[in-house]
Protein backbone atom coordinates (compact mmCIF):
# COMPACT_ATOMS: atom_id res chain seq x y z
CA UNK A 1 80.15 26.56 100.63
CA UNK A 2 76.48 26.04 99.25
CA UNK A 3 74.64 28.63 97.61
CA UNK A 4 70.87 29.03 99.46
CA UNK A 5 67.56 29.24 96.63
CA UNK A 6 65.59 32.22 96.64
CA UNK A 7 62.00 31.84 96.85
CA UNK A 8 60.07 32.85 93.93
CA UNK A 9 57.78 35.88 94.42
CA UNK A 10 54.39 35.90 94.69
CA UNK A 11 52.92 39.09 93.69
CA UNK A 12 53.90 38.13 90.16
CA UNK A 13 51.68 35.49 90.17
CA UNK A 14 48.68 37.63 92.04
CA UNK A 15 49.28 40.46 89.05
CA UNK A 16 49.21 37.57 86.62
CA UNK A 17 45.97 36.12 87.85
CA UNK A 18 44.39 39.62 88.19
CA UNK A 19 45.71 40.56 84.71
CA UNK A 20 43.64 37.30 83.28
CA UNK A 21 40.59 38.26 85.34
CA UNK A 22 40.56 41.15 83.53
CA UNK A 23 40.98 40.36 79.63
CA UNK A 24 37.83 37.61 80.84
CA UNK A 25 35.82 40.22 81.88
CA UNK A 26 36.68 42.78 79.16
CA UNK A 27 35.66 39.57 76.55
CA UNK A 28 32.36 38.84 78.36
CA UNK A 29 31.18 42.40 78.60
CA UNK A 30 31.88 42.49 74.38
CA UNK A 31 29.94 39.46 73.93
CA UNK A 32 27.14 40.81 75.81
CA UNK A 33 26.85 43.91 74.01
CA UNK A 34 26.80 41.89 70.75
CA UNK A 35 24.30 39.89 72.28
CA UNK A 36 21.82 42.23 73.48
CA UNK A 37 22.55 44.81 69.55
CA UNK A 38 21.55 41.51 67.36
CA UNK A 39 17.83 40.94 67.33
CA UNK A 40 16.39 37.69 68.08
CA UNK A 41 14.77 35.86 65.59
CA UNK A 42 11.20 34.58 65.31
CA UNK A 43 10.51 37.78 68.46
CA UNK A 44 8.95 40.85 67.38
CA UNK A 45 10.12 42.57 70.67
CA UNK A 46 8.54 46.17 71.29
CA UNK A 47 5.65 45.53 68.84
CA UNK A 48 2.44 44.29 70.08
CA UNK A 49 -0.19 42.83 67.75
CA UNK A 50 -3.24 44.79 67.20
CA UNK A 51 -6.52 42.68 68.29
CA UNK A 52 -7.51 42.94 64.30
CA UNK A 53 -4.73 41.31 63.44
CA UNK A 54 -5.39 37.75 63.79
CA UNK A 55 -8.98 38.66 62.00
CA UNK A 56 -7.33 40.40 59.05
CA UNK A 57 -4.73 37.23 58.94
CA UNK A 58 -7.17 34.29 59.23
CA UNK A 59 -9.08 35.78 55.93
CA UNK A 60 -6.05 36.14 53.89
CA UNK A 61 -5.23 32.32 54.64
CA UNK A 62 -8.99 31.71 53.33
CA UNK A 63 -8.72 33.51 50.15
CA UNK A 64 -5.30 32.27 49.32
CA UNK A 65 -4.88 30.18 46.41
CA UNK A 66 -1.76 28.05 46.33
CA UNK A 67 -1.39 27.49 42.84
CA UNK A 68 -2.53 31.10 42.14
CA UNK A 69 1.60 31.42 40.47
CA UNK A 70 1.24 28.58 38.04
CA UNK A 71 -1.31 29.97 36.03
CA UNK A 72 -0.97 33.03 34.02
CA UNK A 73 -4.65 34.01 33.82
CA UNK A 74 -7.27 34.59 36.64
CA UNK A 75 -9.74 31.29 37.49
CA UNK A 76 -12.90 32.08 35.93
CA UNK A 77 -15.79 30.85 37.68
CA UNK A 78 -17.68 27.89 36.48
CA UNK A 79 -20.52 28.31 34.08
CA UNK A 80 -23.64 27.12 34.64
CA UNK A 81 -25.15 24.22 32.69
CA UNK A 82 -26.97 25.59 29.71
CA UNK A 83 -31.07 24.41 30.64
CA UNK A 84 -32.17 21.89 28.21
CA UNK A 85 -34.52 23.10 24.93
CA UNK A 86 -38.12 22.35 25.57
CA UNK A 87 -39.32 20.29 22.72
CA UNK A 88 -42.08 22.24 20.57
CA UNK A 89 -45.47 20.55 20.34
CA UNK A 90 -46.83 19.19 17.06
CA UNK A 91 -49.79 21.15 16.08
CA UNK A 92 -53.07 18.28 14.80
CA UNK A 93 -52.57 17.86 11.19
CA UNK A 94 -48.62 19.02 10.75
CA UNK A 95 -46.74 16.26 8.71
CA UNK A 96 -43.61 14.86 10.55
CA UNK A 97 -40.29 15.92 8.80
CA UNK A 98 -38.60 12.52 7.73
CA UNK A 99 -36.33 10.84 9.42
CA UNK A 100 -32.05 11.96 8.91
CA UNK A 101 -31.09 9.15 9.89
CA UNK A 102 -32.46 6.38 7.32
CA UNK A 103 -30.17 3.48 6.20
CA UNK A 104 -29.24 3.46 3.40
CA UNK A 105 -28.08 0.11 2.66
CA UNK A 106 -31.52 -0.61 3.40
CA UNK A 107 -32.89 1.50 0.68
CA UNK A 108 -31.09 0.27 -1.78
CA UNK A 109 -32.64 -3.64 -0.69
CA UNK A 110 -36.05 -1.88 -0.81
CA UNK A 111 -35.38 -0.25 -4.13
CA UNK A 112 -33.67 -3.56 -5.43
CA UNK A 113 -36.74 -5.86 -4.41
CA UNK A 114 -39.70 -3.23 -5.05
CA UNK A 115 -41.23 -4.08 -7.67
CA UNK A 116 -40.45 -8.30 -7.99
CA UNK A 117 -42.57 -10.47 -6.44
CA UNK A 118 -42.27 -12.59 -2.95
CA UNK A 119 -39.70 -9.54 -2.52
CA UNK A 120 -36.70 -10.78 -3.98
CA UNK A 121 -34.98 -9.62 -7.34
CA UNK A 122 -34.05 -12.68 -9.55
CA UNK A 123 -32.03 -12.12 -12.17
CA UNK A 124 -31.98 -15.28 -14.59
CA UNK A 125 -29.41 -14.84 -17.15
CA UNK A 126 -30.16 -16.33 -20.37
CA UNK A 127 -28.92 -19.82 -21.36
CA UNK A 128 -26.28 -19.78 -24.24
CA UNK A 129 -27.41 -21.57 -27.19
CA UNK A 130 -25.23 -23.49 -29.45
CA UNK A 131 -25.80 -22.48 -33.00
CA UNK A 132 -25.11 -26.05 -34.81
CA UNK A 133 -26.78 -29.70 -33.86
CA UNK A 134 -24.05 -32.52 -33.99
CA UNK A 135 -23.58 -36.08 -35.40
CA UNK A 136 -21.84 -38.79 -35.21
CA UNK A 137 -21.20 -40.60 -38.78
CA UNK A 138 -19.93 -44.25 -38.91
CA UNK A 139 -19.30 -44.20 -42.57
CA UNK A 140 -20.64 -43.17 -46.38
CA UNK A 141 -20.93 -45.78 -48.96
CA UNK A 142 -21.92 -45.24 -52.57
CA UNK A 143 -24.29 -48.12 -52.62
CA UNK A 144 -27.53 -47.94 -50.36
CA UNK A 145 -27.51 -51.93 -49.29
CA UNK A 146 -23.77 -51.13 -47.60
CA UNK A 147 -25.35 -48.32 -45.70
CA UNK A 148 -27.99 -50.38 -44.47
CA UNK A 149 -25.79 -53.30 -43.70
CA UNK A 150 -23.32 -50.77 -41.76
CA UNK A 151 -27.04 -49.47 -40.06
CA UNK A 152 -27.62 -52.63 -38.93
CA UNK A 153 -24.99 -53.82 -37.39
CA UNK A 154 -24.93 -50.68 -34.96
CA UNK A 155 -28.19 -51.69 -34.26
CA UNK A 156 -27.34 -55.04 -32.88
CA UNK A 157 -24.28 -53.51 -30.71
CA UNK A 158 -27.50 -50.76 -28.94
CA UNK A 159 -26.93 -47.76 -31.31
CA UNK A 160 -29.91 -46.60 -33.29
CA UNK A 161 -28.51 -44.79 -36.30
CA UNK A 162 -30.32 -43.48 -39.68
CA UNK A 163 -29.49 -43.24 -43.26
CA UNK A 164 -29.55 -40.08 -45.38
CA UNK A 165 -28.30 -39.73 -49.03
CA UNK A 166 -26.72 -36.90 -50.45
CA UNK A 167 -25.63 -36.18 -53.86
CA UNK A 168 -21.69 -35.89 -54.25
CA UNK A 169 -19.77 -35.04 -57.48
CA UNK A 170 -22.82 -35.83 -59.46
CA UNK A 171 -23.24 -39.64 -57.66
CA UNK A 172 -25.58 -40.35 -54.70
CA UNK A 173 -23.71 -40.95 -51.21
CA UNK A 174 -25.41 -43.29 -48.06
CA UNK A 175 -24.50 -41.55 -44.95
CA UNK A 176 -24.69 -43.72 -41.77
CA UNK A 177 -24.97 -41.45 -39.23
CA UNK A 178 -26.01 -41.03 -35.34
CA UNK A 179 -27.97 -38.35 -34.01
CA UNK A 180 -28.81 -35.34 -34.14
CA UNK A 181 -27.16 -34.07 -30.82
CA UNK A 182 -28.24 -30.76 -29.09
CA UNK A 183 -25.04 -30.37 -27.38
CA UNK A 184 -21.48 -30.99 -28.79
CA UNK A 185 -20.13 -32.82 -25.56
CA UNK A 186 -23.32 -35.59 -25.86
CA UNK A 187 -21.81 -36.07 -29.63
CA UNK A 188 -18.22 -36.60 -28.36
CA UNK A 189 -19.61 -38.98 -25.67
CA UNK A 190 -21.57 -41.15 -28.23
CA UNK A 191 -18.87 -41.17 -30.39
CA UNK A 192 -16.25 -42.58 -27.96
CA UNK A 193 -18.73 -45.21 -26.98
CA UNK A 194 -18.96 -46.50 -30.59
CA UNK A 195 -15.36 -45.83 -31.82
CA UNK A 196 -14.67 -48.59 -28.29
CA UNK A 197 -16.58 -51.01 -30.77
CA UNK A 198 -14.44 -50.66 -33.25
CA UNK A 199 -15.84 -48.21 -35.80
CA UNK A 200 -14.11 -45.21 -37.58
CA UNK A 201 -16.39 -42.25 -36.77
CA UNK A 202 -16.62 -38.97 -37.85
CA UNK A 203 -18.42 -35.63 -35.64
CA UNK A 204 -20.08 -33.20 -38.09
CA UNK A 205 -21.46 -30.89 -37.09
CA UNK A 206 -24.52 -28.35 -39.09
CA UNK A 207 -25.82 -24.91 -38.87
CA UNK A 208 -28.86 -25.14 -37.11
């Protein structure tokens, strides 16, 4: 025997689409009351602007100073530039004040040269003057003719030489000698020159 399916009803699915019409509605009409409670930004709604407004508003912007917060102290205005001093006039006859700004390097030239002539100090420093004369002696012999013998044979070689006697331990002494010489370095030259002849030489030197 077969068993026969019973329909399913409909009015629960009419109460269940109802029911959901409903909670949509009851949502919506929330949302809209939220809506309409919250004010819109950037809409000043119920306030109207007075005509002065815009007036007032445009000559804040032009007196506003931007970096008015990074300064602690108000902008003073700029002072004006001070005029410039009007030079006094020199009354006829009034002496001119001297000059503050001389060199003065240059006077110390001008003192340095005043006085010398052509302008220009010269200082000479004075030459150093030997106190003895020098000579160069090619021998002493206690008999005059050996001196003169010893004179002349420098004289054939180009040395001119003299001969001067001096007494010695109680005995007369020739001296053969060359000069005198002024400076001690002429001696030294001479004698060199005549010791390369093959004479024994001597430099004396006296107090002048």
């Amino acid at each position: 025997m077969k068993t026969r399916k019973t329909p399913p009803q409909r009015g629960g699915t009419i109460l269940g689409f109802i029911a959901g019409l409903l909670v949509g509605l009851a949502v919506a009409l929330v949302v809209a009351v939220y809506v309409t409670k919250v004010p819109v930004p950037l809409v000043d709604r119920g306030v109207q602007r007075p005509p002065s407004a815009d007036a007032v508003e445009a000559e804040r912007n032009r007196q506003w100073n931007p970096n008015a917060a990074l300064s602690s102290r108000p902008s003073a205005p700029a002072a004006a530039p001070a005029p410039a001093p009007t030079p006094t006039p020199a009354l006829p006859g009034t002496p001119l004040p001297p000059a503050s700004d001389q060199d003065p390097i240059g006077q110390l030239i001008e003192q340095r040269t005043a006085g010398s002539p052509g302008g220009v100090a010269s200082v000479e420093a004075p030459p150093l003057v030997d106190p003895f004369i020098y000579y160069v002696q090619v021998g002493a012999f206690r008999n005059g003719d050996e001196a003169e013998a010893q004179r002349a044979r420098l004289a054939m070689l180009g040395f001119e030489a003299g001969v001067s006697e001096r007494e010695q331990a109680g005995r007369p002494v020739f001296r053969v000698r060359l000069g005198p010489f002024q400076r001690k370095i002429d001696a030294e030259v001479m004698e060199q020159r005549v010791q390369g002849q093959g004479f024994e030489t001597a430099l004396v030197r006296v107090q002048r």
